[in-house]
N, C-alpha and C. Protein backbone atom coordinates (compact mmCIF):
# COMPACT_ATOMS: atom_id res chain seq x y z
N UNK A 1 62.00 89.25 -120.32
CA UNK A 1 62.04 87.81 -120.49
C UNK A 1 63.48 87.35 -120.70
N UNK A 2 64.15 85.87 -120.00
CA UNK A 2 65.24 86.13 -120.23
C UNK A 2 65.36 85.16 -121.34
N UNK A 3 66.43 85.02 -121.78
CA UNK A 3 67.26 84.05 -123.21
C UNK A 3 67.32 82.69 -122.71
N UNK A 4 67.23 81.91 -123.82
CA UNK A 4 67.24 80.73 -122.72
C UNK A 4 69.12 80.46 -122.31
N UNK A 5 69.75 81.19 -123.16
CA UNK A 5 71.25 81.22 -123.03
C UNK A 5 71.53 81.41 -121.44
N UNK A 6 70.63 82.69 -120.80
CA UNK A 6 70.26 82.98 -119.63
C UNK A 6 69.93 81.82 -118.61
N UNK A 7 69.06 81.56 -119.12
CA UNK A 7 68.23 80.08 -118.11
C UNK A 7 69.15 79.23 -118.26
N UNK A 8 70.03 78.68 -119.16
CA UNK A 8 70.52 77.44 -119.31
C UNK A 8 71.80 77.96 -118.38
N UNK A 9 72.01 79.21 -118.33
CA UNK A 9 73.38 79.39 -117.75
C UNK A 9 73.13 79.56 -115.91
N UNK A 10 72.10 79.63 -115.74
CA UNK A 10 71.27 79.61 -114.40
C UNK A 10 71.28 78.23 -114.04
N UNK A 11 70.42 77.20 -114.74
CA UNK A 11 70.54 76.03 -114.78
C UNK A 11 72.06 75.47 -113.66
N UNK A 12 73.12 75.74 -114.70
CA UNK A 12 74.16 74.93 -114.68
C UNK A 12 74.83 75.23 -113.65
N UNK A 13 74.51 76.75 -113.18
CA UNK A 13 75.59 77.45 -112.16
C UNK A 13 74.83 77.22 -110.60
N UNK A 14 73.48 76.88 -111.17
CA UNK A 14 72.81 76.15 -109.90
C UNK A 14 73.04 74.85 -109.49
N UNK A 15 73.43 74.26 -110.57
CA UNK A 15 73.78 72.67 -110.66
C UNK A 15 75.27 72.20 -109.89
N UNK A 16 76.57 73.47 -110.25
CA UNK A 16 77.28 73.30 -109.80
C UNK A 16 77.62 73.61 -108.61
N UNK A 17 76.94 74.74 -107.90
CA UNK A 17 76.53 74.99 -106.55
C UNK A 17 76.61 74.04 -105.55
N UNK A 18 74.79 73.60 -105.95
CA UNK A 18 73.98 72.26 -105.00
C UNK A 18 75.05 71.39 -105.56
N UNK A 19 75.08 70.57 -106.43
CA UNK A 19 75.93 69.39 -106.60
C UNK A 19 77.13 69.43 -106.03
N UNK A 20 78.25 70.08 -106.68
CA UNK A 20 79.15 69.99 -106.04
C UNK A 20 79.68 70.94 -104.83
N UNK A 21 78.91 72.34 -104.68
CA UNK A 21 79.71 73.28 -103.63
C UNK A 21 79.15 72.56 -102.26
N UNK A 22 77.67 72.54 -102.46
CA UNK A 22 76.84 72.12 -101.28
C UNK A 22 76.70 70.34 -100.91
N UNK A 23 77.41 69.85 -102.12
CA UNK A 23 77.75 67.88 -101.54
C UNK A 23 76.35 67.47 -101.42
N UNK A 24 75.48 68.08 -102.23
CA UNK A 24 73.94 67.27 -102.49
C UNK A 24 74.19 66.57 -103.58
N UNK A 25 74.45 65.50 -103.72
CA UNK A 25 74.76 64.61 -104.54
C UNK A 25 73.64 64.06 -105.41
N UNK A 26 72.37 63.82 -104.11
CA UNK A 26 71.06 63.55 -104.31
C UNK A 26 70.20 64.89 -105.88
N UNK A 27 70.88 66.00 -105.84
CA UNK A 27 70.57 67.01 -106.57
C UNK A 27 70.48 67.09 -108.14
N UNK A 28 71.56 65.72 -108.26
CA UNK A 28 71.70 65.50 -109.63
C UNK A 28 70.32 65.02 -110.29
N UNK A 29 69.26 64.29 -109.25
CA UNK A 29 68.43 64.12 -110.13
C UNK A 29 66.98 65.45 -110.47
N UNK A 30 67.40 66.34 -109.97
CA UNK A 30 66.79 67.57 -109.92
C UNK A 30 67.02 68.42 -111.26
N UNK A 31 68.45 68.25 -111.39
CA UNK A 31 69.18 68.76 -112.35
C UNK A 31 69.05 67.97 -114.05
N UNK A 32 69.78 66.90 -113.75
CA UNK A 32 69.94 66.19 -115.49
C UNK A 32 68.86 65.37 -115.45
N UNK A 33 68.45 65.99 -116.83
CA UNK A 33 67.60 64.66 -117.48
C UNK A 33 67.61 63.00 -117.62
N UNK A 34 66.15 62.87 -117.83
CA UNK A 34 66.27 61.43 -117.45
C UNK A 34 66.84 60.45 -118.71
N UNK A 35 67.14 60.88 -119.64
CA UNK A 35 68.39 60.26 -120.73
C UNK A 35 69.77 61.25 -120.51
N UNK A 36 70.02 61.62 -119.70
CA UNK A 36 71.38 62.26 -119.24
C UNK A 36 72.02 61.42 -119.64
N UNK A 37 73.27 62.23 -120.83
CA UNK A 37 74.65 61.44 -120.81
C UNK A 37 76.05 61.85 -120.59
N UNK A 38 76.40 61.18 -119.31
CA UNK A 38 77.37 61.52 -119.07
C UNK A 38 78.95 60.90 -119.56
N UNK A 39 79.48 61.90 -120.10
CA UNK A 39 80.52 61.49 -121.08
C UNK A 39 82.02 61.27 -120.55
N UNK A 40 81.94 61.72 -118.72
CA UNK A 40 83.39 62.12 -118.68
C UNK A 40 83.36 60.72 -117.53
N UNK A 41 82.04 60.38 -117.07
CA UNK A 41 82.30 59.53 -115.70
C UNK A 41 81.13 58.37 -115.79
N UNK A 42 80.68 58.44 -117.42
CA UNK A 42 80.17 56.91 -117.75
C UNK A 42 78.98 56.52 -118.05
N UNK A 43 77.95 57.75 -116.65
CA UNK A 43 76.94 57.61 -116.38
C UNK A 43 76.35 58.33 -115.17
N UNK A 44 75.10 58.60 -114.77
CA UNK A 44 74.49 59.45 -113.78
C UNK A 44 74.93 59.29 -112.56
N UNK A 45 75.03 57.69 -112.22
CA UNK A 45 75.49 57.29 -110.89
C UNK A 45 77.09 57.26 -111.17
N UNK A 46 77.73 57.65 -112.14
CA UNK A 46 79.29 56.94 -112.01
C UNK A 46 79.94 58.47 -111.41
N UNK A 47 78.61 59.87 -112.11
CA UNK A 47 79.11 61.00 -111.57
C UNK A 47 78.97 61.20 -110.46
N UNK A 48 77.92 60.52 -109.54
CA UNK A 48 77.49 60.06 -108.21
C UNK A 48 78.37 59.65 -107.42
N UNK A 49 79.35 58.60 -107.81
CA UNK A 49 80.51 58.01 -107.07
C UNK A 49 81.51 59.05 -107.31
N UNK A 50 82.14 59.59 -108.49
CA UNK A 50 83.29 60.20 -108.75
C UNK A 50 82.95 61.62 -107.57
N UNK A 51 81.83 62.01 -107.78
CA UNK A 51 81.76 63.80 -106.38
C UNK A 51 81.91 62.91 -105.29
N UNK A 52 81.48 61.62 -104.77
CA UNK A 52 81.61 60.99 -103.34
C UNK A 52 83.13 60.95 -103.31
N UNK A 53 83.83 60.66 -103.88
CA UNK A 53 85.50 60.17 -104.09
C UNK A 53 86.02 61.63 -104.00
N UNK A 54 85.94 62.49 -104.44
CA UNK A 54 86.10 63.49 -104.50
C UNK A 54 85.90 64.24 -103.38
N UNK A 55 85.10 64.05 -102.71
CA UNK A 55 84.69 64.42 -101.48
C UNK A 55 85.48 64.01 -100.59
N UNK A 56 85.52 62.62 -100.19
CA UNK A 56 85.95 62.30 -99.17
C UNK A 56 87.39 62.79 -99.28
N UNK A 57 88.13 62.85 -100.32
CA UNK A 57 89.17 63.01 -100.89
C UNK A 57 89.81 64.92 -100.34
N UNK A 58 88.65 65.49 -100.38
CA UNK A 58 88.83 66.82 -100.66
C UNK A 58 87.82 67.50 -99.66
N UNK A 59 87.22 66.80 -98.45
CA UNK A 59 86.45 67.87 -98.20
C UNK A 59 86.11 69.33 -97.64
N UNK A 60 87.27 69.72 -98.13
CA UNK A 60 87.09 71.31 -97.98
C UNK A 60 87.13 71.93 -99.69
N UNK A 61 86.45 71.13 -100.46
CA UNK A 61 87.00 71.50 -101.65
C UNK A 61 85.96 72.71 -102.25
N UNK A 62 86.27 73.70 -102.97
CA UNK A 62 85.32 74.53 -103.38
C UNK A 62 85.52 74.67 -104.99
N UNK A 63 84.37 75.13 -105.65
CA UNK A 63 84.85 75.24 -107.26
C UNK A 63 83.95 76.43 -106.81
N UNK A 64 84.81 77.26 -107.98
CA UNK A 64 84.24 78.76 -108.27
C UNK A 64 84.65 78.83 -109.94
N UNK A 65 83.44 79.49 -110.27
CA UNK A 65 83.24 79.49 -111.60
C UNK A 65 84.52 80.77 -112.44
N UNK A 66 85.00 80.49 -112.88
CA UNK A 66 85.16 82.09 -113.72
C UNK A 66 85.11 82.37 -114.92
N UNK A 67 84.75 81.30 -116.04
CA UNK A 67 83.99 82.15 -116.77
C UNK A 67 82.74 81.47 -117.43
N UNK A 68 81.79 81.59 -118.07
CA UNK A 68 80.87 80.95 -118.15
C UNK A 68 80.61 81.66 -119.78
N UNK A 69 80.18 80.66 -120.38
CA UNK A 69 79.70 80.94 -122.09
C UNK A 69 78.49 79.88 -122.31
N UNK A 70 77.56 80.65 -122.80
CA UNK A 70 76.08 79.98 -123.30
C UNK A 70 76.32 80.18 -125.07
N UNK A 71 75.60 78.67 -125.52
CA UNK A 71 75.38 79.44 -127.28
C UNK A 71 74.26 78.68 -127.06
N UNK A 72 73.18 78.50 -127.04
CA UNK A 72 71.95 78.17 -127.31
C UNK A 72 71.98 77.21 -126.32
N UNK A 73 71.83 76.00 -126.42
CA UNK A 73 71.55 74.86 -125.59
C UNK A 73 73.30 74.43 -125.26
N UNK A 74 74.46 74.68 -125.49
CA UNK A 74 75.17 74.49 -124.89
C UNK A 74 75.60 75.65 -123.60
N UNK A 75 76.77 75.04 -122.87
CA UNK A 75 77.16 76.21 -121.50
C UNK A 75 78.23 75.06 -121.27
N UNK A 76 79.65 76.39 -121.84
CA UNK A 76 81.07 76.07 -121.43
C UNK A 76 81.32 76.47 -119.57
N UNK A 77 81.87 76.27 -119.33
CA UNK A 77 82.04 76.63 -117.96
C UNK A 77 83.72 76.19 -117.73
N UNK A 78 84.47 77.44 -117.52
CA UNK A 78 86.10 77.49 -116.79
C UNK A 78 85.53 77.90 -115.27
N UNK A 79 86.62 76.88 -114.71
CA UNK A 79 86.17 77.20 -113.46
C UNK A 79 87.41 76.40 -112.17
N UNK A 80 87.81 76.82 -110.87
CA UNK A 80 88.88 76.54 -110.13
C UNK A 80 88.30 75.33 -109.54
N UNK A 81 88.95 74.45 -108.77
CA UNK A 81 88.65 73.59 -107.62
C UNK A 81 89.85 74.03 -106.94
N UNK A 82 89.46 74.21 -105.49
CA UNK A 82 90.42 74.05 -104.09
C UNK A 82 90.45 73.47 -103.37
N UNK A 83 90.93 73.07 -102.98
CA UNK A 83 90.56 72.03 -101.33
C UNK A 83 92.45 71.74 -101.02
N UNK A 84 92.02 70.44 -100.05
CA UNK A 84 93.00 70.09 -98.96
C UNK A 84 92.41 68.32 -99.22
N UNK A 85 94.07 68.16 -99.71
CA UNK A 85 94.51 66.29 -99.70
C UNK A 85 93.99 65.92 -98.53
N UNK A 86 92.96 65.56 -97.78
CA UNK A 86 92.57 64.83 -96.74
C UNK A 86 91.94 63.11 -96.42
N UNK A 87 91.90 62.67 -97.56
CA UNK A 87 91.39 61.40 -98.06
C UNK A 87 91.78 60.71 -99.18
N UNK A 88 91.95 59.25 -99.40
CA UNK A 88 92.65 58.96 -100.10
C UNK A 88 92.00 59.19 -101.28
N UNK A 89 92.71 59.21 -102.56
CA UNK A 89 92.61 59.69 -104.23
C UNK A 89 93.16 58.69 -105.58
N UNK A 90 92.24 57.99 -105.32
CA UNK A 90 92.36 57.18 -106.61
C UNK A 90 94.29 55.91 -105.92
N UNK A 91 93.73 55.84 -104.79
CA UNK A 91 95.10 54.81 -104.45
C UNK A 91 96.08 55.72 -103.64
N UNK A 92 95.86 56.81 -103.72
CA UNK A 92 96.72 57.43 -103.02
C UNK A 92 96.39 58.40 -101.31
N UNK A 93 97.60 58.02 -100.48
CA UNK A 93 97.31 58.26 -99.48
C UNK A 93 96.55 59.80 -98.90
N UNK A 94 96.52 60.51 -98.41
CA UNK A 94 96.63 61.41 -97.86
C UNK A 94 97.54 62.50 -97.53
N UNK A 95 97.87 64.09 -98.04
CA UNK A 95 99.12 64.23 -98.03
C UNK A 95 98.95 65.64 -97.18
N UNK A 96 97.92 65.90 -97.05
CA UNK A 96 97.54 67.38 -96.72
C UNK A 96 98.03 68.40 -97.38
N UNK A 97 98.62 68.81 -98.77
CA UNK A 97 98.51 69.54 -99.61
C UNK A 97 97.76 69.75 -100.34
N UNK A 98 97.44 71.15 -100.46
CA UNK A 98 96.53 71.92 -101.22
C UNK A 98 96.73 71.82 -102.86
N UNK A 99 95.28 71.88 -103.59
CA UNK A 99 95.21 72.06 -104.74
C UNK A 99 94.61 73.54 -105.05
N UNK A 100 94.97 73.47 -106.23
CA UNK A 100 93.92 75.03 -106.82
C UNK A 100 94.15 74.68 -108.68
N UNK A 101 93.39 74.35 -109.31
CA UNK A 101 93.77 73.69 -110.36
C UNK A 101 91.94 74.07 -111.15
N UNK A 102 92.83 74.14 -112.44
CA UNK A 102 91.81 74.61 -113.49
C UNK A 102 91.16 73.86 -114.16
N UNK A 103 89.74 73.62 -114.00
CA UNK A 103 88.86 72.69 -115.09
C UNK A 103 88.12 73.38 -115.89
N UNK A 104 87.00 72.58 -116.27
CA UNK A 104 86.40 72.82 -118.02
C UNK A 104 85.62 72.11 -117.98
N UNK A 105 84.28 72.25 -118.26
CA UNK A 105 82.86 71.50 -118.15
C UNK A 105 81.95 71.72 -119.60
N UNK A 106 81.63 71.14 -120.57
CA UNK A 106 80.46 71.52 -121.19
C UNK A 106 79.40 70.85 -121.12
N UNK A 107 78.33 71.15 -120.74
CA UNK A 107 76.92 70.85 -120.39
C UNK A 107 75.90 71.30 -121.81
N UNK A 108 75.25 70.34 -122.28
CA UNK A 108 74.16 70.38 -122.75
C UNK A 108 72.83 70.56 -122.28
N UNK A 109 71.87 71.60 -122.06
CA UNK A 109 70.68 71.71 -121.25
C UNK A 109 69.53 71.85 -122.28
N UNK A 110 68.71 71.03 -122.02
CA UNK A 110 67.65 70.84 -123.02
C UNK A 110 66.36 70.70 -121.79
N UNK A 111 65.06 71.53 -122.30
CA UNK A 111 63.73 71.75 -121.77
C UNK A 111 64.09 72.36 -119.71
N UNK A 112 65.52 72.89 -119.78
CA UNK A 112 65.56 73.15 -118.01
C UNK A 112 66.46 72.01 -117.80
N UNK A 113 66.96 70.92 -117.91
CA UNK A 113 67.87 70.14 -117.27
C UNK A 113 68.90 69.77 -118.28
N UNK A 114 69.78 69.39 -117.40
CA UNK A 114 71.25 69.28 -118.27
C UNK A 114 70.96 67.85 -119.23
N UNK A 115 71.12 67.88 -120.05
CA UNK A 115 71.03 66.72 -120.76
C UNK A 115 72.08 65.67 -120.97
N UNK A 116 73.78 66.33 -120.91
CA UNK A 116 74.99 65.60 -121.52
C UNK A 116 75.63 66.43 -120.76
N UNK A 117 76.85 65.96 -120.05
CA UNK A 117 78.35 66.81 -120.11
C UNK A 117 79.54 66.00 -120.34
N UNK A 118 80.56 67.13 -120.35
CA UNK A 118 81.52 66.66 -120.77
C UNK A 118 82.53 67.51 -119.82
N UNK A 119 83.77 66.95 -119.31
CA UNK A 119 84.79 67.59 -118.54
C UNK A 119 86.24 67.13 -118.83
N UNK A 120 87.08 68.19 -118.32
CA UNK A 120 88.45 67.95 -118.70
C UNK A 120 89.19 68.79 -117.33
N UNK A 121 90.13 68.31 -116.58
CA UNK A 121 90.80 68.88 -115.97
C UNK A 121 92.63 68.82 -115.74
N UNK A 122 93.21 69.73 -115.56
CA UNK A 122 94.13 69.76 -115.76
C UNK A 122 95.09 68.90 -114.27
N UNK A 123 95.28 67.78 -115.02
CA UNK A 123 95.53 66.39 -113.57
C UNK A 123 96.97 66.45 -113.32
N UNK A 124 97.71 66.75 -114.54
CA UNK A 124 99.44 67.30 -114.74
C UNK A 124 99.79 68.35 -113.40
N UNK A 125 98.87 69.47 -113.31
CA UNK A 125 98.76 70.33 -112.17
C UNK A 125 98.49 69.49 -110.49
N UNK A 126 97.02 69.11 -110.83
CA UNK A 126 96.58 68.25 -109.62
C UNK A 126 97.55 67.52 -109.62
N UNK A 127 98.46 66.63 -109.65
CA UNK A 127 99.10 65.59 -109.12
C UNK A 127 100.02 66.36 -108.78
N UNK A 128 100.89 67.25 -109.40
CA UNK A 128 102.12 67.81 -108.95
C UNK A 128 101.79 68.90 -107.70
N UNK A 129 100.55 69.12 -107.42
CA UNK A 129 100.45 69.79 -106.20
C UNK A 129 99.94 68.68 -105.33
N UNK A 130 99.28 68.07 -105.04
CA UNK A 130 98.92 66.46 -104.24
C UNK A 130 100.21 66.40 -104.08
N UNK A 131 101.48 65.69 -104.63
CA UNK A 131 102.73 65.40 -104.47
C UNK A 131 103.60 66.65 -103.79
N UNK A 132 103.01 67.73 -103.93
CA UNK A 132 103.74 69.29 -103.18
C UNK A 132 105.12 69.19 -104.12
N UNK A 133 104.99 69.29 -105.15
CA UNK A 133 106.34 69.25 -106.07
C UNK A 133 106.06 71.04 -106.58
């Protein structure tokens, strides 16, 4: 039988897959609960727009996990994004430089779906590679 530390960490690594590897955007409602709160982008649909922006922005972009921590109902998650400047980014043009830059996710998963997250990424990096500095 597994832990739910297990399941919840299944959960999330499925979540980040479909959602963001595979651009099912639609997936989120598969995933978070229906009082989901999202802390980093406002709300369910604001995380909806921010992966679309992101997308168009990046679409060769990939996140790969590397490390993952469960304590009961929470799940930290370190993890890369890559892609290629191909679309504009928050006002900014198009530059065709590559990113590879380190984020940070914590997800709350309660009864099988994510309930809350929270994210932080390191933008000091992202901009100075966007800019190819």
């Amino acid at each position: 039988m597994k832990t739910i530390e297990q399941m919840n960490t299944e959960t999330v690594t499925a979540f980040i897959e479909d959602f963001w590897n595979r651009n099912d955007l639609n997936s989120a409602d598969q995933y978070l609960s229906d009082d989901y709160q999202e802390l980093s982008y406002h709300s369910k649909e604001g995380l909806k727009q921010f992966a679309a922006n992101i997308l168009a922005a990046f679409p060769d972009k990939r996140y790969t996990v590397e490390d993952i921590i469960a304590q009961e109902e929470k799940v930290l998650v370190r993890m890369k994004v890559k892609g290629t400047h191909k679309g504009m980014f928050f006002g900014n043009q198009p530059t065709g430089h590559t990113i590879d830059v380190t984020l940070y996710r914590q997800y709350r998963v309660f009864d099988g779906k994510i309930a809350e997250h929270r994210g932080w990424i390191d933008m000091v990096t992202m901009w100075s590679q966007i800019r190819g500095e």
